[in-house]
N, C-alpha and C. Protein backbone atom coordinates (compact mmCIF):
# COMPACT_ATOMS: atom_id res chain seq x y z
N UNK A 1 81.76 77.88 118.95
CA UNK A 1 82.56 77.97 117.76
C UNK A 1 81.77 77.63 116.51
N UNK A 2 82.70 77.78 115.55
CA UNK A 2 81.90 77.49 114.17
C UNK A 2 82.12 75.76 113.84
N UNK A 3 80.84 75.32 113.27
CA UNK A 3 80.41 74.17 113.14
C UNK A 3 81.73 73.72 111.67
N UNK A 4 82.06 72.30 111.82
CA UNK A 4 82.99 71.94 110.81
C UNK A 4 82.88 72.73 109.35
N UNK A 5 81.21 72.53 108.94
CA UNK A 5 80.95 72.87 107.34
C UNK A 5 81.24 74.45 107.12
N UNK A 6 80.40 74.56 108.08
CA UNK A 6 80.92 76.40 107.73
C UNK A 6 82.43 77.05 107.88
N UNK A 7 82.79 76.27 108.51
CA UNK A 7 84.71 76.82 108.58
C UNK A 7 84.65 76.59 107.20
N UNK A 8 84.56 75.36 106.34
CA UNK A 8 84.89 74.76 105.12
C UNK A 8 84.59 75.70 104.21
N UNK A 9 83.60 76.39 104.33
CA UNK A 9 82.71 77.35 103.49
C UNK A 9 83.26 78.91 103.45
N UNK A 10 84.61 78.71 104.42
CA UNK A 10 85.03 80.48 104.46
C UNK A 10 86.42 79.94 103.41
N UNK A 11 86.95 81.21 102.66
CA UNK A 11 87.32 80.53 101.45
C UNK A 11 88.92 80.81 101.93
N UNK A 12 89.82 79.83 101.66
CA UNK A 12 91.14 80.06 101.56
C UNK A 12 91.91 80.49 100.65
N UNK A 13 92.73 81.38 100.38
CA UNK A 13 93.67 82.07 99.26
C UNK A 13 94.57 81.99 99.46
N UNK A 14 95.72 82.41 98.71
CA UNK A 14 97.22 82.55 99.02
C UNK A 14 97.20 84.39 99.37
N UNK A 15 98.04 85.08 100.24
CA UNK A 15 98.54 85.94 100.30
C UNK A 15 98.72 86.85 99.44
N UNK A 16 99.41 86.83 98.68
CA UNK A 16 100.13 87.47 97.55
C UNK A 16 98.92 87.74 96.47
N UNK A 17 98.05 86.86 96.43
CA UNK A 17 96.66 87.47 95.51
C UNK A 17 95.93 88.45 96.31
N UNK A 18 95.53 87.91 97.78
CA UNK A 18 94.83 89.06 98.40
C UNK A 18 95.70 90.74 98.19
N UNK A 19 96.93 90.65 98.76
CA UNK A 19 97.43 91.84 98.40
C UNK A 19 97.74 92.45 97.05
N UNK A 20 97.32 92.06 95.70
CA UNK A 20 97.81 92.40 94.80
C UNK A 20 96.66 93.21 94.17
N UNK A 21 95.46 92.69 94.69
CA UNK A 21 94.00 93.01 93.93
C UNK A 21 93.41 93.75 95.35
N UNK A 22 94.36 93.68 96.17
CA UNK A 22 93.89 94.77 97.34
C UNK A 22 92.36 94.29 97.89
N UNK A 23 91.95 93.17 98.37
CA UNK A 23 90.71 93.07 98.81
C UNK A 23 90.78 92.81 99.71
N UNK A 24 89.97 92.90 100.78
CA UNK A 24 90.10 92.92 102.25
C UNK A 24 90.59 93.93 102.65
N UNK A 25 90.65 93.75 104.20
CA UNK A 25 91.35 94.82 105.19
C UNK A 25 92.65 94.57 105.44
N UNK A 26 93.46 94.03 104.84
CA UNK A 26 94.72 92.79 104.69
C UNK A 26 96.07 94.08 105.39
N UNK A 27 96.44 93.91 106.48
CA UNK A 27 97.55 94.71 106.71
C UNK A 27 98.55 93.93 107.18
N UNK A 28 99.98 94.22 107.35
CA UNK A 28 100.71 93.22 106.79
C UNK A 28 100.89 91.87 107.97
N UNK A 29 100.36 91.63 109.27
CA UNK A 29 100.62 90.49 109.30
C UNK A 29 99.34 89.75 110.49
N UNK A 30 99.23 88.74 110.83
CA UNK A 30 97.75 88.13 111.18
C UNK A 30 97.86 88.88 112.86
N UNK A 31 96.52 88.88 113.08
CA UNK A 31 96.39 89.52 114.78
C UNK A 31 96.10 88.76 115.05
N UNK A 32 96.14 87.25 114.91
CA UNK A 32 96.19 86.25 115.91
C UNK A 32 97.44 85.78 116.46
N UNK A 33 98.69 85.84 115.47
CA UNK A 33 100.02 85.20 116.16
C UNK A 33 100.70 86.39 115.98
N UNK A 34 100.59 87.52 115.50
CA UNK A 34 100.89 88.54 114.97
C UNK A 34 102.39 88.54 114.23
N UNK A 35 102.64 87.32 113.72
CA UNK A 35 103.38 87.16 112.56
C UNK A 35 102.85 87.69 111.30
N UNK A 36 104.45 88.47 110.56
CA UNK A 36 103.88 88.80 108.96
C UNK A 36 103.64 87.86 108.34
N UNK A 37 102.62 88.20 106.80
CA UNK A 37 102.08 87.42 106.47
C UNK A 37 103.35 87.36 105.01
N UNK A 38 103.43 86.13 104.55
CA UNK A 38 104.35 85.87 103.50
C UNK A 38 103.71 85.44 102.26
N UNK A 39 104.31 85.92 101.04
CA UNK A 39 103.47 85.93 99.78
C UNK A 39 102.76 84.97 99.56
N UNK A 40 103.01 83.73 99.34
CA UNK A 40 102.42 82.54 98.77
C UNK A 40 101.94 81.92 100.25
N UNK A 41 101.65 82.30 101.15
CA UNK A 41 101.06 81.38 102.40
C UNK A 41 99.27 81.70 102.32
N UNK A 42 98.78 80.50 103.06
CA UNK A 42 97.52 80.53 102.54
C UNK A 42 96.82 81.17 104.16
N UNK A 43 95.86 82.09 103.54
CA UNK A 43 95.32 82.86 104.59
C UNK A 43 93.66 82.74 104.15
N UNK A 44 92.83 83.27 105.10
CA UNK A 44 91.50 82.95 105.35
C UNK A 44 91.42 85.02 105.37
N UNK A 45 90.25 84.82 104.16
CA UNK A 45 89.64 86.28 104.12
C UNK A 45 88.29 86.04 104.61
N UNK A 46 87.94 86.65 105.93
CA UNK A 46 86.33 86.67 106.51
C UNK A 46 85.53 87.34 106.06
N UNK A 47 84.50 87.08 105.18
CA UNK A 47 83.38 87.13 104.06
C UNK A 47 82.45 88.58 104.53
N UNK A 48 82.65 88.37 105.83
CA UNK A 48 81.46 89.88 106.11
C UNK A 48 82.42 90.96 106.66
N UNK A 49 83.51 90.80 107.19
CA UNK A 49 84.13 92.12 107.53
C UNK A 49 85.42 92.25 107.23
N UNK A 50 85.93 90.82 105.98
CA UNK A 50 87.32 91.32 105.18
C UNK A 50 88.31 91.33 106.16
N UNK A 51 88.43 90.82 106.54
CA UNK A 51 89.64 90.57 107.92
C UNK A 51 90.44 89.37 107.34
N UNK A 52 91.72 89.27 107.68
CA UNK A 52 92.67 88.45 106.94
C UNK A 52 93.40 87.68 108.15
N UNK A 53 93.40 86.29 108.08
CA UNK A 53 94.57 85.75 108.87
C UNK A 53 95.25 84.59 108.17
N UNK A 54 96.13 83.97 108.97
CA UNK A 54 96.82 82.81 108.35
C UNK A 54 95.32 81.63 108.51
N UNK A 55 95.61 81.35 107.26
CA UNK A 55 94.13 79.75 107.54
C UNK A 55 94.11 79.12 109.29
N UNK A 56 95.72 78.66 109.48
CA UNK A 56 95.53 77.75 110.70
C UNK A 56 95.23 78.23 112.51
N UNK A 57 95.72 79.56 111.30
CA UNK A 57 95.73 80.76 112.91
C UNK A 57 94.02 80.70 113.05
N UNK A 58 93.50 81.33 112.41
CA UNK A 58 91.77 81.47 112.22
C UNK A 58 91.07 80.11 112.71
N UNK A 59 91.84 78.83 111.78
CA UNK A 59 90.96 77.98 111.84
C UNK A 59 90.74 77.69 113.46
N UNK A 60 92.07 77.62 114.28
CA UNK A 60 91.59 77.59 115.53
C UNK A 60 91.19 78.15 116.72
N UNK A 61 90.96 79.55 116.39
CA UNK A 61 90.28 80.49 116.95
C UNK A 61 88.52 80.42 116.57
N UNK A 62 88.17 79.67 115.88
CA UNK A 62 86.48 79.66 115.46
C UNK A 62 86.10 78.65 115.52
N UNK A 63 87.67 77.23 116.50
CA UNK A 63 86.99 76.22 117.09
C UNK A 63 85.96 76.62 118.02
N UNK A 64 86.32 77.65 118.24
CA UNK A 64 85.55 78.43 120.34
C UNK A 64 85.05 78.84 120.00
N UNK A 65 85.44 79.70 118.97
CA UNK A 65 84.79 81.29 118.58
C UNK A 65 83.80 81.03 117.51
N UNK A 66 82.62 82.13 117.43
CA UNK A 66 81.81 82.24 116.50
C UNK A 66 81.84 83.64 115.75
N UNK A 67 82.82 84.70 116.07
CA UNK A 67 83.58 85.80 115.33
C UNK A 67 84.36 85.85 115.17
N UNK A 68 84.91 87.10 114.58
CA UNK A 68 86.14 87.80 113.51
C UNK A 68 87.24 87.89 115.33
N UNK A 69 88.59 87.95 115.11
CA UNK A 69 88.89 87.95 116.65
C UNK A 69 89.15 89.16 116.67
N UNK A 70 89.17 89.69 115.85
CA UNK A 70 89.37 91.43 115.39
C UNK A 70 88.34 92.52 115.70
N UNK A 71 87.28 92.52 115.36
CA UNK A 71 86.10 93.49 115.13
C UNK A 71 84.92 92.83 116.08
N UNK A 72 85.05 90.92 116.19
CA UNK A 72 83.96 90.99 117.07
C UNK A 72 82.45 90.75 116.01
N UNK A 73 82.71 90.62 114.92
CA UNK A 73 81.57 90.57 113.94
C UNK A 73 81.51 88.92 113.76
N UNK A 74 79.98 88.77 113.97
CA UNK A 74 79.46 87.27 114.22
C UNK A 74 79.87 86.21 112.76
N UNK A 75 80.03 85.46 112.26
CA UNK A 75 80.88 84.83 111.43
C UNK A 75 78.96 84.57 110.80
């Protein structure tokens, strides 16, 4: 998995900005719990392949993991 600092270092947003300015691959809800995602909730955009989840969903998938759980692209 990913080491404490670097989780720290992937940046958290609210929702409702990612979708408004359209960045990322943001479709409407996380493929980790595959709940929709709700305007003002804070989600984690992954820096190299733009993949979107809820912060807490992500954060504990890259306790183990050292990729995207999506694409498989190394963090």
């Amino acid at each position: 998995g990913l080491d404490p600092e670097s989780l720290e270092k992937l940046p958290i947003l609210r929702y409702s900005s990612i979708k408004s300015s359209k960045k990322g691959k943001a479709g409407p809800e996380c493929t980790v719990c595959l709940l929709q995602f709700e305007e003002n909730e804070q989600v984690r955009l992954l820096p190299d392949c733009g993949h979107l989840f809820h912060a807490d969903c992500i954060d504990m998938w890259l306790e183990t993991h050292s990729t995207c759980p999506l694409c498989r692209r190394n963090l």
